[in-house]
C-alpha atoms as a PDB file:
ATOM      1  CA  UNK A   1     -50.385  78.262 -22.949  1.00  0.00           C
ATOM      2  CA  UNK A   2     -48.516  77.011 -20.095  1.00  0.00           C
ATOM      3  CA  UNK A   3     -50.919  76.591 -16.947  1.00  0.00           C
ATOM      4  CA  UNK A   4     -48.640  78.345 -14.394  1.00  0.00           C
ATOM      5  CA  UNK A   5     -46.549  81.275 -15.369  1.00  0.00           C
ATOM      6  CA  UNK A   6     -44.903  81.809 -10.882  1.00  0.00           C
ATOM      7  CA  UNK A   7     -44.183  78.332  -9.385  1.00  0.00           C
ATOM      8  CA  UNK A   8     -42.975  78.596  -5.606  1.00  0.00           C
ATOM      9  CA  UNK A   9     -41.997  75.228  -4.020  1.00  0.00           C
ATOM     10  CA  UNK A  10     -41.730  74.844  -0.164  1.00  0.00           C
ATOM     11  CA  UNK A  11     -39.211  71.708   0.396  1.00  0.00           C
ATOM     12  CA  UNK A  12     -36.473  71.191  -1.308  1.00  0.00           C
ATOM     13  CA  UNK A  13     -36.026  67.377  -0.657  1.00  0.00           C
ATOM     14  CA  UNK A  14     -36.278  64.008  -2.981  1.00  0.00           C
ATOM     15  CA  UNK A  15     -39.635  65.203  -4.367  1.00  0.00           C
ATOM     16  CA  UNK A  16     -39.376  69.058  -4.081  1.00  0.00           C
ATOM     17  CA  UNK A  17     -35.828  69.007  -6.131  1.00  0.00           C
ATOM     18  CA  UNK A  18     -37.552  66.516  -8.533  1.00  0.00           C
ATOM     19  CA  UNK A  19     -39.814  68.862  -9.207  1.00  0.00           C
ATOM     20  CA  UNK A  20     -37.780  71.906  -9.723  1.00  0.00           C
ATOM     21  CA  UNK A  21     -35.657  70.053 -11.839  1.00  0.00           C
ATOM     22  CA  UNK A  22     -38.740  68.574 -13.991  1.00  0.00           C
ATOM     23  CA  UNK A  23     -40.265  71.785 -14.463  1.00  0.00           C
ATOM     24  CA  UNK A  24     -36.896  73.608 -15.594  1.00  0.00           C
ATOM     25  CA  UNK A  25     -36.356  70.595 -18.025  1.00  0.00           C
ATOM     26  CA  UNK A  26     -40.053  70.856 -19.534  1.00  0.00           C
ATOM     27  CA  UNK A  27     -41.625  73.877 -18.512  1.00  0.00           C
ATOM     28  CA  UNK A  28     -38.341  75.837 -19.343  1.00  0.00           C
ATOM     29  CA  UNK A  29     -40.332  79.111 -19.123  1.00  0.00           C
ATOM     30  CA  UNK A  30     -41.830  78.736 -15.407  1.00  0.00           C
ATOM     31  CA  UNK A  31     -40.018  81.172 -12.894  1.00  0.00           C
ATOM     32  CA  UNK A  32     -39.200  79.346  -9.881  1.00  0.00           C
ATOM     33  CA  UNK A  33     -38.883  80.385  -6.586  1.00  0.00           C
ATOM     34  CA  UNK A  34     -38.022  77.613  -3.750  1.00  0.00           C
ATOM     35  CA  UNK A  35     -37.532  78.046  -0.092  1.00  0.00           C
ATOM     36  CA  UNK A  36     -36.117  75.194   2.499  1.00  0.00           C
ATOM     37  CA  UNK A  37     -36.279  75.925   5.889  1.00  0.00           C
ATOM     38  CA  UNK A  38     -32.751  73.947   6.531  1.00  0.00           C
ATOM     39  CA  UNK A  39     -30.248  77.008   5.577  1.00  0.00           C
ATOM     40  CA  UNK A  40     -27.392  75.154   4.192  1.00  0.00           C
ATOM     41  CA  UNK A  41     -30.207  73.034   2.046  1.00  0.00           C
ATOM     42  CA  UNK A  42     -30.709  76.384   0.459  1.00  0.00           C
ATOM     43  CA  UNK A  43     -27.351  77.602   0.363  1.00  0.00           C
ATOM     44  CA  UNK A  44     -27.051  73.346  -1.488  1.00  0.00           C
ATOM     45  CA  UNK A  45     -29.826  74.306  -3.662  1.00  0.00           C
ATOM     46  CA  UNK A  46     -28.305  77.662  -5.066  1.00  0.00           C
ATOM     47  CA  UNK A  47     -25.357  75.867  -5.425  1.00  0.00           C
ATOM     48  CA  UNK A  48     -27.314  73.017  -8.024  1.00  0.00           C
ATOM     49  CA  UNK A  49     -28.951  76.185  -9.433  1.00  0.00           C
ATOM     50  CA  UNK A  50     -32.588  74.708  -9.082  1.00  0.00           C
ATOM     51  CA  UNK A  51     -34.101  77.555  -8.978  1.00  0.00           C
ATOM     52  CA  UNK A  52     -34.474  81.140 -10.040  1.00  0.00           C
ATOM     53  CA  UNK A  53     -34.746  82.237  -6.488  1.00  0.00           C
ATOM     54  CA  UNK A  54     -34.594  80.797  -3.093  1.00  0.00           C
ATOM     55  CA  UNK A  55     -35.997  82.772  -0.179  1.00  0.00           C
ATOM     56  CA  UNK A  56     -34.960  82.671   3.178  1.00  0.00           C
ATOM     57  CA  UNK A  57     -38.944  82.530   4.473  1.00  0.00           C
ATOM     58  CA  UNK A  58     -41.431  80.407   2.976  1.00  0.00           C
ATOM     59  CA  UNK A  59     -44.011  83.739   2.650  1.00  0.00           C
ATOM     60  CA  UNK A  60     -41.276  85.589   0.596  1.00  0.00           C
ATOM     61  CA  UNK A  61     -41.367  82.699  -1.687  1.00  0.00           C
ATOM     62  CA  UNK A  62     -44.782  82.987  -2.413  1.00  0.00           C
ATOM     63  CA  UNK A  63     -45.589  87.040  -2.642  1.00  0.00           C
ATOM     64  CA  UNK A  64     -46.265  86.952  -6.423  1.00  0.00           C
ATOM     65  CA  UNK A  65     -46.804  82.573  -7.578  1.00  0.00           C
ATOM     66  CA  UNK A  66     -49.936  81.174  -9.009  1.00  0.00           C
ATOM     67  CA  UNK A  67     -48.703  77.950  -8.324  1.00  0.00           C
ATOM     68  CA  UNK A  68     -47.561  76.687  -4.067  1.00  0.00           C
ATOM     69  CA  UNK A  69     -46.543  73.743  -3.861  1.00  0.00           C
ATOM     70  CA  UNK A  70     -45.995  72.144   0.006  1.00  0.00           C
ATOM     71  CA  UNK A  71     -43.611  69.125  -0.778  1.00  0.00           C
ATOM     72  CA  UNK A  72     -42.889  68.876   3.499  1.00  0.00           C
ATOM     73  CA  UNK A  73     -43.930  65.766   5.689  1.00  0.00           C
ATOM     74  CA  UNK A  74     -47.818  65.740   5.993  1.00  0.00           C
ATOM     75  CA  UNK A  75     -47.521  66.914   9.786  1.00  0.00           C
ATOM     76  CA  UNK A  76     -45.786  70.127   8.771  1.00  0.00           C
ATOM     77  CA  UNK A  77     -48.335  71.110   6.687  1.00  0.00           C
ATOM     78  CA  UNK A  78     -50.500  73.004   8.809  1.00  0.00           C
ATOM     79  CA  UNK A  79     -47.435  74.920  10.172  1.00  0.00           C
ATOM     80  CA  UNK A  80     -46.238  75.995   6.500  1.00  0.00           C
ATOM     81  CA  UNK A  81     -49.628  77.196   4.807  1.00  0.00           C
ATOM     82  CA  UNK A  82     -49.901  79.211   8.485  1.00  0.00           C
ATOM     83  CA  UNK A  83     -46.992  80.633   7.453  1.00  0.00           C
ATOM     84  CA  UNK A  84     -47.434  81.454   3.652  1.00  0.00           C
ATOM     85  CA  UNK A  85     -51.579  82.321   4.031  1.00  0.00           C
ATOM     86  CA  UNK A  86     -51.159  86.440   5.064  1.00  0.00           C
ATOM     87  CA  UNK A  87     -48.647  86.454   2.175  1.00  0.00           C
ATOM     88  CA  UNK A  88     -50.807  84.418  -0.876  1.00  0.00           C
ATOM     89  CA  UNK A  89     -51.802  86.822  -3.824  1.00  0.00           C
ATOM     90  CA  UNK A  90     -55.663  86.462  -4.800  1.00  0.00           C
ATOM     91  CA  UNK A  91     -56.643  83.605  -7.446  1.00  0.00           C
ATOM     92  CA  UNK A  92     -53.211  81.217  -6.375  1.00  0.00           C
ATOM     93  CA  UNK A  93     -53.257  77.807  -6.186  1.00  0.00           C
ATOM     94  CA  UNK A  94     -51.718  75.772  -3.313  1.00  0.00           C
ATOM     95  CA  UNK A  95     -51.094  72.103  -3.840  1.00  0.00           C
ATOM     96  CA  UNK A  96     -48.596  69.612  -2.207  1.00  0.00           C
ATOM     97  CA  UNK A  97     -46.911  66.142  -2.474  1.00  0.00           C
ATOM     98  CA  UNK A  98     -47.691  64.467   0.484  1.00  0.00           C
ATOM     99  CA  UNK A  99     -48.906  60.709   0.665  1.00  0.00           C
ATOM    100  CA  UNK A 100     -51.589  61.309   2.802  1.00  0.00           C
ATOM    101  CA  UNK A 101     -54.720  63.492   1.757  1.00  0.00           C
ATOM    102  CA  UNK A 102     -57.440  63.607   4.154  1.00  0.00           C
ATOM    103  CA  UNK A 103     -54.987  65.359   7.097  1.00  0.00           C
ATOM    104  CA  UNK A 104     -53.510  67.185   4.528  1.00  0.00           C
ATOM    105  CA  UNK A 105     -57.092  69.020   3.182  1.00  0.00           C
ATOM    106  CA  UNK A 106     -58.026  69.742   6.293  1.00  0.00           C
ATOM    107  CA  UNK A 107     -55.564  71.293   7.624  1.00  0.00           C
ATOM    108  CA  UNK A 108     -54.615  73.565   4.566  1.00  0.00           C
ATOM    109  CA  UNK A 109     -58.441  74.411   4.317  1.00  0.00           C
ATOM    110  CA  UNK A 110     -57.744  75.230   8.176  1.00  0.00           C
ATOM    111  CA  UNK A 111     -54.983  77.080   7.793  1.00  0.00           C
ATOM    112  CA  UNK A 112     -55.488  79.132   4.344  1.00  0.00           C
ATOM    113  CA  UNK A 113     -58.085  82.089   3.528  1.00  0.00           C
ATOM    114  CA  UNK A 114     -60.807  82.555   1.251  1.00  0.00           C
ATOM    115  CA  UNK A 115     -60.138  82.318  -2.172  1.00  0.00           C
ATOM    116  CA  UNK A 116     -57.232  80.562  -2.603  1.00  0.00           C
ATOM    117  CA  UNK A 117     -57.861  77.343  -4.698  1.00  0.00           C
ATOM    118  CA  UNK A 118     -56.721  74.099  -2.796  1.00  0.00           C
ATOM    119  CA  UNK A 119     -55.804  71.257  -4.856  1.00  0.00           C
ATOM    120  CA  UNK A 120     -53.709  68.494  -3.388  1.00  0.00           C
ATOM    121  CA  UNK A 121     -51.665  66.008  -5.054  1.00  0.00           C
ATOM    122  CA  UNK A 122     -49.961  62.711  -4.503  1.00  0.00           C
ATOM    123  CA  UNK A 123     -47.148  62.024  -7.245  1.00  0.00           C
ATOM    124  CA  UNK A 124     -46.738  58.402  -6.247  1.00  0.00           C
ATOM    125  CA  UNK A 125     -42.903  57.882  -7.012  1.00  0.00           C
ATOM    126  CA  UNK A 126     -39.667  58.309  -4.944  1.00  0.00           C
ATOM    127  CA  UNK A 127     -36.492  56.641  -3.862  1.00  0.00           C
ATOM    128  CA  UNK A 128     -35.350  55.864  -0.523  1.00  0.00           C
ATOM    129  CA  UNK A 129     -32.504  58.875  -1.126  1.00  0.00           C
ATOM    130  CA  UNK A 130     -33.554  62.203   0.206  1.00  0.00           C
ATOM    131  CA  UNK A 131     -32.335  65.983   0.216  1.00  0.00           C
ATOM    132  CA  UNK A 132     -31.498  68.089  -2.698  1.00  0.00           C
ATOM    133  CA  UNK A 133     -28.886  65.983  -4.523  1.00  0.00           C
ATOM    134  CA  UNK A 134     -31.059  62.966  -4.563  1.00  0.00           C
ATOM    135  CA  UNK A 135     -33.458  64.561  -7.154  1.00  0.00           C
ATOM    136  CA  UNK A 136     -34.087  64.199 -10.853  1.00  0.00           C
ATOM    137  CA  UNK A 137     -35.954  65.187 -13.900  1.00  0.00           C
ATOM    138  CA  UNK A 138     -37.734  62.171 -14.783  1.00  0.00           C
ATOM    139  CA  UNK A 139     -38.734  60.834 -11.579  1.00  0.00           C
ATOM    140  CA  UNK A 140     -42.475  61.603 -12.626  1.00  0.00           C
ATOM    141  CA  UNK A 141     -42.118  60.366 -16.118  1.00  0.00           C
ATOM    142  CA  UNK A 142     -45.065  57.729 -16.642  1.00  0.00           C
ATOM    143  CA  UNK A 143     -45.972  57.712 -12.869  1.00  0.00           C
ATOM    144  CA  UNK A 144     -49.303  58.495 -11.654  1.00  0.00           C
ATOM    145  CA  UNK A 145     -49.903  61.733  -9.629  1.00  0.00           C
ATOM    146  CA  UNK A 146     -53.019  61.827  -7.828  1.00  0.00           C
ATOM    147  CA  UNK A 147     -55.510  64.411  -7.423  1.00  0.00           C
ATOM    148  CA  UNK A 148     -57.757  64.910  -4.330  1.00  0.00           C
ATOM    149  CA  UNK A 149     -59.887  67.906  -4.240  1.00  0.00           C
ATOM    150  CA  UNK A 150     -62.360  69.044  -2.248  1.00  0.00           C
ATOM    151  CA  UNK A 151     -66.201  68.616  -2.888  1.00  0.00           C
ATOM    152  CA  UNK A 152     -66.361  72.029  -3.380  1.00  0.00           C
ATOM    153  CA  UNK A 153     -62.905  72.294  -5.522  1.00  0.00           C
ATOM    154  CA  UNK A 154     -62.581  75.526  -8.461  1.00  0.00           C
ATOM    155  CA  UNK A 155     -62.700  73.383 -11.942  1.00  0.00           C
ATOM    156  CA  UNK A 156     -60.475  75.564 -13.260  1.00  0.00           C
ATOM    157  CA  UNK A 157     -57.890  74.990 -11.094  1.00  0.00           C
ATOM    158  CA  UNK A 158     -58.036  71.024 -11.121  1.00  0.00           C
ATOM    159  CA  UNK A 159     -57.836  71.185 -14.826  1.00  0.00           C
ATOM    160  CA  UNK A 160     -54.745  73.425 -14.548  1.00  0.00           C
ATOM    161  CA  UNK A 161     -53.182  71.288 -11.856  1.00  0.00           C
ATOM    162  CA  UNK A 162     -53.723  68.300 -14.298  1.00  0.00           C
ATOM    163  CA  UNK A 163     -51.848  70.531 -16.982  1.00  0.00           C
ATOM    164  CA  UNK A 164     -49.368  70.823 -14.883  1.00  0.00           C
ATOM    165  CA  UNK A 165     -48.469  67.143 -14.088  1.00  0.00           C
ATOM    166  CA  UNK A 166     -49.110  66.249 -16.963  1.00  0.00           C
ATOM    167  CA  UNK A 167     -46.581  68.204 -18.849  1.00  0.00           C
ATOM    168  CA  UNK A 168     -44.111  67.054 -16.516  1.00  0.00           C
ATOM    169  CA  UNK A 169     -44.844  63.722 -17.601  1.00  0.00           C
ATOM    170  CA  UNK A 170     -47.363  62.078 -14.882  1.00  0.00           C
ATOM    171  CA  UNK A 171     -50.614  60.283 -15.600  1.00  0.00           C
ATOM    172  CA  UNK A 172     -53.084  61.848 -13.434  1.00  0.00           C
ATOM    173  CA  UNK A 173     -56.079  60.560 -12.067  1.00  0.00           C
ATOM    174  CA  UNK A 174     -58.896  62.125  -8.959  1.00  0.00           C
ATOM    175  CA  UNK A 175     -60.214  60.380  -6.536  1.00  0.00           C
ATOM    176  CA  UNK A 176     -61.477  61.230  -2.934  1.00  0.00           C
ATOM    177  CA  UNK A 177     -58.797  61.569  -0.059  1.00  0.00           C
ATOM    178  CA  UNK A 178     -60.476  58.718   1.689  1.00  0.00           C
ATOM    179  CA  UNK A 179     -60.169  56.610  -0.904  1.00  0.00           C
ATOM    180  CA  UNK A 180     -56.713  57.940  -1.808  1.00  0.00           C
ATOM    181  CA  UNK A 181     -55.704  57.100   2.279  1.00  0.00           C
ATOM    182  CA  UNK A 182     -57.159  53.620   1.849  1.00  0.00           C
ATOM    183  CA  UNK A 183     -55.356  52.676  -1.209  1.00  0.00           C
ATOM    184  CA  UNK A 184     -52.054  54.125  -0.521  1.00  0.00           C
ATOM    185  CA  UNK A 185     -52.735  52.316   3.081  1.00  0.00           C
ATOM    186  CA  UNK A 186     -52.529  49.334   0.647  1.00  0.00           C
ATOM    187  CA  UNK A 187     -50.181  49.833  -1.741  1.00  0.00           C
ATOM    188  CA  UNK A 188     -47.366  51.872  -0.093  1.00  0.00           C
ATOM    189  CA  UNK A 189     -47.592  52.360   3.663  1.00  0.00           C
ATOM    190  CA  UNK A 190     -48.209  48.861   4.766  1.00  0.00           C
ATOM    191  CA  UNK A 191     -44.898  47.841   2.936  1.00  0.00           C
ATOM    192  CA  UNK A 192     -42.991  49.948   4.206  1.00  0.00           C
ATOM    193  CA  UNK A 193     -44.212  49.384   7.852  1.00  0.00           C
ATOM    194  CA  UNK A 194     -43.389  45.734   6.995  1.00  0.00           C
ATOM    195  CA  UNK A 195     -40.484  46.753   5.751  1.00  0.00           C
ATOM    196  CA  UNK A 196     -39.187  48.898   8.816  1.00  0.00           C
ATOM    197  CA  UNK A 197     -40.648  45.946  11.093  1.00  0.00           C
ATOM    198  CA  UNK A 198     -38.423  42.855   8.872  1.00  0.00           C
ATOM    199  CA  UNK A 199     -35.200  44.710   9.111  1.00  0.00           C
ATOM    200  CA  UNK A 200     -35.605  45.684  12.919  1.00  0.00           C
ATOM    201  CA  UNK A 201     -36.361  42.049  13.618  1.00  0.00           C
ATOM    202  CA  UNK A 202     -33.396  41.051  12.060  1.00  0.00           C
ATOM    203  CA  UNK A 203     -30.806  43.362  13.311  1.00  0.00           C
ATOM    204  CA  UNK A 204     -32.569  42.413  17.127  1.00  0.00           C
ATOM    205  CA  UNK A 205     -31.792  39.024  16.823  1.00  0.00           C
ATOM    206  CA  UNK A 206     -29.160  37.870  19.345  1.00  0.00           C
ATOM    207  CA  UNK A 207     -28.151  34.765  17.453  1.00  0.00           C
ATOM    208  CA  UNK A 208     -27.979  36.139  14.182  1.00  0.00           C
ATOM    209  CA  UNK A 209     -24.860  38.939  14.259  1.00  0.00           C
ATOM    210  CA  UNK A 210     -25.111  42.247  12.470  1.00  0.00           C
ATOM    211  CA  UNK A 211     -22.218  41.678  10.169  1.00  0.00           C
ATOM    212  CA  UNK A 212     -24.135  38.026   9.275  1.00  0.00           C
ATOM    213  CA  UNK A 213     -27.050  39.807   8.336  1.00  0.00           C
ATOM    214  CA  UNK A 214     -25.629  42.190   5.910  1.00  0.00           C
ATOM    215  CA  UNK A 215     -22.956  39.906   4.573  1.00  0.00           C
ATOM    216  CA  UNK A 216     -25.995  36.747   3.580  1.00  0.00           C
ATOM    217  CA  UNK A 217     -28.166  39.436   3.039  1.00  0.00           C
ATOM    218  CA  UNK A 218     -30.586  37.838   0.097  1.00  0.00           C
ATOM    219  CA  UNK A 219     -32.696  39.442  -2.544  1.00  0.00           C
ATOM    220  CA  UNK A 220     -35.931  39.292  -0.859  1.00  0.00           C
ATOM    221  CA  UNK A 221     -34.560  40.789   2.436  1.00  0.00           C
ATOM    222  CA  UNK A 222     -32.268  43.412   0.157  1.00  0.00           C
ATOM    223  CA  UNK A 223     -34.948  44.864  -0.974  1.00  0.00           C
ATOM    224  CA  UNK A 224     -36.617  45.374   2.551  1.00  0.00           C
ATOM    225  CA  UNK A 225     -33.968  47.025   3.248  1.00  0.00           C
ATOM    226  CA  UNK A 226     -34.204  49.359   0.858  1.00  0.00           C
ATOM    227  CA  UNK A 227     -37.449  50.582   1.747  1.00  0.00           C
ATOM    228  CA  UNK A 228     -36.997  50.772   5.501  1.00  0.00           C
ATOM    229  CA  UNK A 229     -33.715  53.364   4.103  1.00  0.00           C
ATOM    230  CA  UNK A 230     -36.416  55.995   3.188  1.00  0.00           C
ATOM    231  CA  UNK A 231     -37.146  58.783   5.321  1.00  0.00           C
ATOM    232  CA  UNK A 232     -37.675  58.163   8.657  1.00  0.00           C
ATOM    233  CA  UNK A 233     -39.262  61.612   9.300  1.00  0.00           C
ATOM    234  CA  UNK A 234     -41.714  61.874   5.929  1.00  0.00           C
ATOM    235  CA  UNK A 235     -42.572  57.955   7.090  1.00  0.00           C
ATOM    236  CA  UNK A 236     -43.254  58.813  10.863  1.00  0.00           C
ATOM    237  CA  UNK A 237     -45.862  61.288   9.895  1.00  0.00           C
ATOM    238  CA  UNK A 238     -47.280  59.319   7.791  1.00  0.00           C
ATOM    239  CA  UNK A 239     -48.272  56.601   9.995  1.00  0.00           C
ATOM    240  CA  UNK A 240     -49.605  59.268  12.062  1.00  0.00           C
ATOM    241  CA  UNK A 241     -51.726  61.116   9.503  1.00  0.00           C
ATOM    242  CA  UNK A 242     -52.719  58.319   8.255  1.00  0.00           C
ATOM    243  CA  UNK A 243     -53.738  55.784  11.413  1.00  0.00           C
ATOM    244  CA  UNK A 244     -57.077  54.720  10.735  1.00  0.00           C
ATOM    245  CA  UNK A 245     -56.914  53.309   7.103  1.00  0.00           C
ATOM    246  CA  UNK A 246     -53.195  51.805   8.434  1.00  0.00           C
ATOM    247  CA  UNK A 247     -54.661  49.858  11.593  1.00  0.00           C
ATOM    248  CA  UNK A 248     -57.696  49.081   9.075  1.00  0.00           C
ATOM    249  CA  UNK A 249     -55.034  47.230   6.680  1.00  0.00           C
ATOM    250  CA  UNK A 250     -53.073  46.252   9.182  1.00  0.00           C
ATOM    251  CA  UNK A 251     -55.159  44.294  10.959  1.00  0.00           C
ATOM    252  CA  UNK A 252     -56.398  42.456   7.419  1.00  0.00           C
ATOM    253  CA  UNK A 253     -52.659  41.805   7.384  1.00  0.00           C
ATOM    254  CA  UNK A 254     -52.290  40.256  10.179  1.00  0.00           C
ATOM    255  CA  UNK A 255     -55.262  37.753   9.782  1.00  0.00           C
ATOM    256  CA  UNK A 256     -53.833  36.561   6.078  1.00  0.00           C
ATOM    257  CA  UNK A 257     -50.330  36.531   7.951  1.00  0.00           C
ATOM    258  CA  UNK A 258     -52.338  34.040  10.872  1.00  0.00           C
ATOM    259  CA  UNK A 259     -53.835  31.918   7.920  1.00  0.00           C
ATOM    260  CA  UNK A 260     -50.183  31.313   6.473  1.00  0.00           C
ATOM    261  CA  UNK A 261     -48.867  30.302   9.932  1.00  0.00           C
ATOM    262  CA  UNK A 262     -51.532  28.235   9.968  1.00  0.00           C
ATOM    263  CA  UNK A 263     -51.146  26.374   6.534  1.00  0.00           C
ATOM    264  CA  UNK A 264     -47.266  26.010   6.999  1.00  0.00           C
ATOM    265  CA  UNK A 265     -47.873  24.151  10.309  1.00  0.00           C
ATOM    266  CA  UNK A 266     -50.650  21.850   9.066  1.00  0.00           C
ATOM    267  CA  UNK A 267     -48.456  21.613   5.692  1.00  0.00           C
ATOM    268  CA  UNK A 268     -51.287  22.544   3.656  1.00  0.00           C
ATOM    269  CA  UNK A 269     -48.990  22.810   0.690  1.00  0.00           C
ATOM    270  CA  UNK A 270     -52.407  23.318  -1.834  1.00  0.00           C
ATOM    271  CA  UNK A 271     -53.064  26.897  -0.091  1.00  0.00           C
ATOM    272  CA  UNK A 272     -49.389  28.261   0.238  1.00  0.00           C
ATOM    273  CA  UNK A 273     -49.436  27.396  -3.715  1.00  0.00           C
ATOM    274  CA  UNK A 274     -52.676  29.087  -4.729  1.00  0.00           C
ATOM    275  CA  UNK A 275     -51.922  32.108  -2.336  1.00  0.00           C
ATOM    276  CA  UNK A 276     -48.678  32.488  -4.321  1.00  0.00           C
ATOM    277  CA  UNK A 277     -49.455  31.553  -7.758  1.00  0.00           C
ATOM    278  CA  UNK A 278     -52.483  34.902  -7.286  1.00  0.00           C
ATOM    279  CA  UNK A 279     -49.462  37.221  -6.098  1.00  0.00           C
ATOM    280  CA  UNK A 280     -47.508  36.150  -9.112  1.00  0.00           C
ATOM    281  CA  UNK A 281     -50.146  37.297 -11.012  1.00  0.00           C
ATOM    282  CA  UNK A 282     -50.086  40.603  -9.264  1.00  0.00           C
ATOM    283  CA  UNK A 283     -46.512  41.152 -10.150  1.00  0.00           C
ATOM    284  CA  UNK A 284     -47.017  40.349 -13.886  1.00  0.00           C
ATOM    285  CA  UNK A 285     -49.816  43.087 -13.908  1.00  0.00           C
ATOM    286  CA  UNK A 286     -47.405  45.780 -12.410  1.00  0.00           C
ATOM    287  CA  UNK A 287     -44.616  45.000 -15.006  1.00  0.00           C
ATOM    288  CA  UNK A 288     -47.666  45.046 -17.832  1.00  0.00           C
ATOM    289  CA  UNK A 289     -48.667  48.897 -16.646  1.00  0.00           C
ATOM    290  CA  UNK A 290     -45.314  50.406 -16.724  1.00  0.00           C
ATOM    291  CA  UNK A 291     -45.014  50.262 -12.932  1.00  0.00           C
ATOM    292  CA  UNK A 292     -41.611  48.436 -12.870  1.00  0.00           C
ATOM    293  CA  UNK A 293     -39.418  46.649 -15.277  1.00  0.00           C
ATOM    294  CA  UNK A 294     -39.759  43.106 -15.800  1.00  0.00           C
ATOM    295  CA  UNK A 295     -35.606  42.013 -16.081  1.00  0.00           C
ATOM    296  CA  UNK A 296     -34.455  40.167 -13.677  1.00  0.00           C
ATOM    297  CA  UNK A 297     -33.497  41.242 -10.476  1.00  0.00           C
ATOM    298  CA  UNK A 298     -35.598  44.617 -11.054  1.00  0.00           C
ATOM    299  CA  UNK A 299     -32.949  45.631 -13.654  1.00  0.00           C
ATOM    300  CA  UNK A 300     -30.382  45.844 -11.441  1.00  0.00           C
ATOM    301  CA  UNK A 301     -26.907  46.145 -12.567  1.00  0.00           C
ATOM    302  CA  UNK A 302     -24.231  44.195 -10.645  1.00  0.00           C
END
């Protein structure tokens, strides 16, 4: 029995298109309805035929689901489920994608009525590509998807949203949003504010030219600059959304960074080695859960 018979997704970027394609590819039987509010990402989306229909308000899209899902930056959340809520049939289930969960549950338990079931979700996978065309099928395949419900959260409804990612291939796993915000603070936001910071440094530099830095552009600062491609709108909000657990890791960040500086001065060669022979060890246990291929150079193909 499949867990949701009406799926309506709001967003049709990187992670919305994804998803439409996912659940067409393995939940063949779901009708989907999608709305954008860019028109000529719909008019795109028609075009890729992702969808059964596409609506030209987000409440149209969502008259007769069981399933919403929000896959919009975290600050546009509020501002969506305001604009779905009068239109939300009794016993539907809203979810979302965003990264950050605490901002996100409160304002869709803001901004919703009674008795709709609120369930929010973090698949944690992407690309730096956005909009319609950058989607595809397995980009949830053996990545986790994270569950955050409220204290309070329908049973039912969590077990259905784990159906659900789970036939599109996730591994799913619930936590808190605090402790979601924390570890994604961690693990995903704090590289890529590194990231963004690297690659402005670099192209600010007066003695180093643009066209030298992307000409002796090296692995290490290649693959910064991959990151700080993603999308500078999703990534704005959130750093906003998600402030307190960032500073909080940011400022352990910058005391490990001070210790460094302080060991390459004094050339205490025994600490540099033991600091990187641990983060070795971190990248081994990534490739060992699936997380990311262990060939060399990621995989890549040149």
């Amino acid at each position: 029995m499949l867990p949701f018979a009406r799926v309506a997704v709001i967003g049709m970027g990187l992670i919305g298109s994804s998803l439409t394609r996912a659940i067409r590819a393995k939940l063949p039987t779901v009708h989907l309805t999608v709305h954008d509010a860019d028109a000529a990402v719909r008019e795109r989306v028609v075009d890729l035929d992702l969808a059964d229909d596409v609506t030209d308000t987000p409440g149209a899209a969502v008259i007769d689901a069981d399933l919403v899902i929000l896959a919009v930056p975290v600050l546009a959340m509020m501002k969506v489920a305001a604009a779905i809520a009068a239109d939300l049939p009794a016993g539907c289930v809203v979810s979302d994608t965003g990264s950050v969960k605490g901002s996100v549950l409160a304002d869709l338990s803001e901004a919703l009525p009674e008795g709709i079931a609120i369930v929010p979700a973090h698949p944690v996978a992407g690309t730096e590509q956005s909009g319609p065309d950058a989607g595809f099928a397995t980009l949830f395949d053996a990545r986790w998807c994270i569950l955050t419900p409220p204290v309070d959260a329908d049973a039912f409804a969590v077990a259905r949203i784990t159906e659900f990612w789970t036939r599109l291939g996730a591994r799913v796993e619930v936590m808190t949003p605090e402790h979601h915000d924390l570890v994604l603070a961690v693990t995903s936001h704090l590289p890529h504010l590194i990231a963004y910071s690297i690659v402005g440094t670099a192209s600010d530099l007066e003695s180093v030219t643009r066209s030298e830095v992307i000409k002796y552009s090296a692995g290490g600062f290649r693959d910064f600059t991959r990151i700080a491609a993603s999308d500078p709108v999703m990534w704005r909000d959130v750093f906003l959304s998600n402030k307190d657990a960032v500073l909080n890791v940011l400022q352990r960040f910058s005391e490990d960074l001070t210790a460094l500086q302080r060991a390459i001065r004094w050339g205490d060669g025994d600490y540099l080695e033991a600091l990187f022979s641990r983060t070795r060890a971190v990248r081994r246990g990534i490739v060992d859960e699936g997380q990311d291929t262990g060939d060399a150079d990621f995989g890549r193909r040149h």
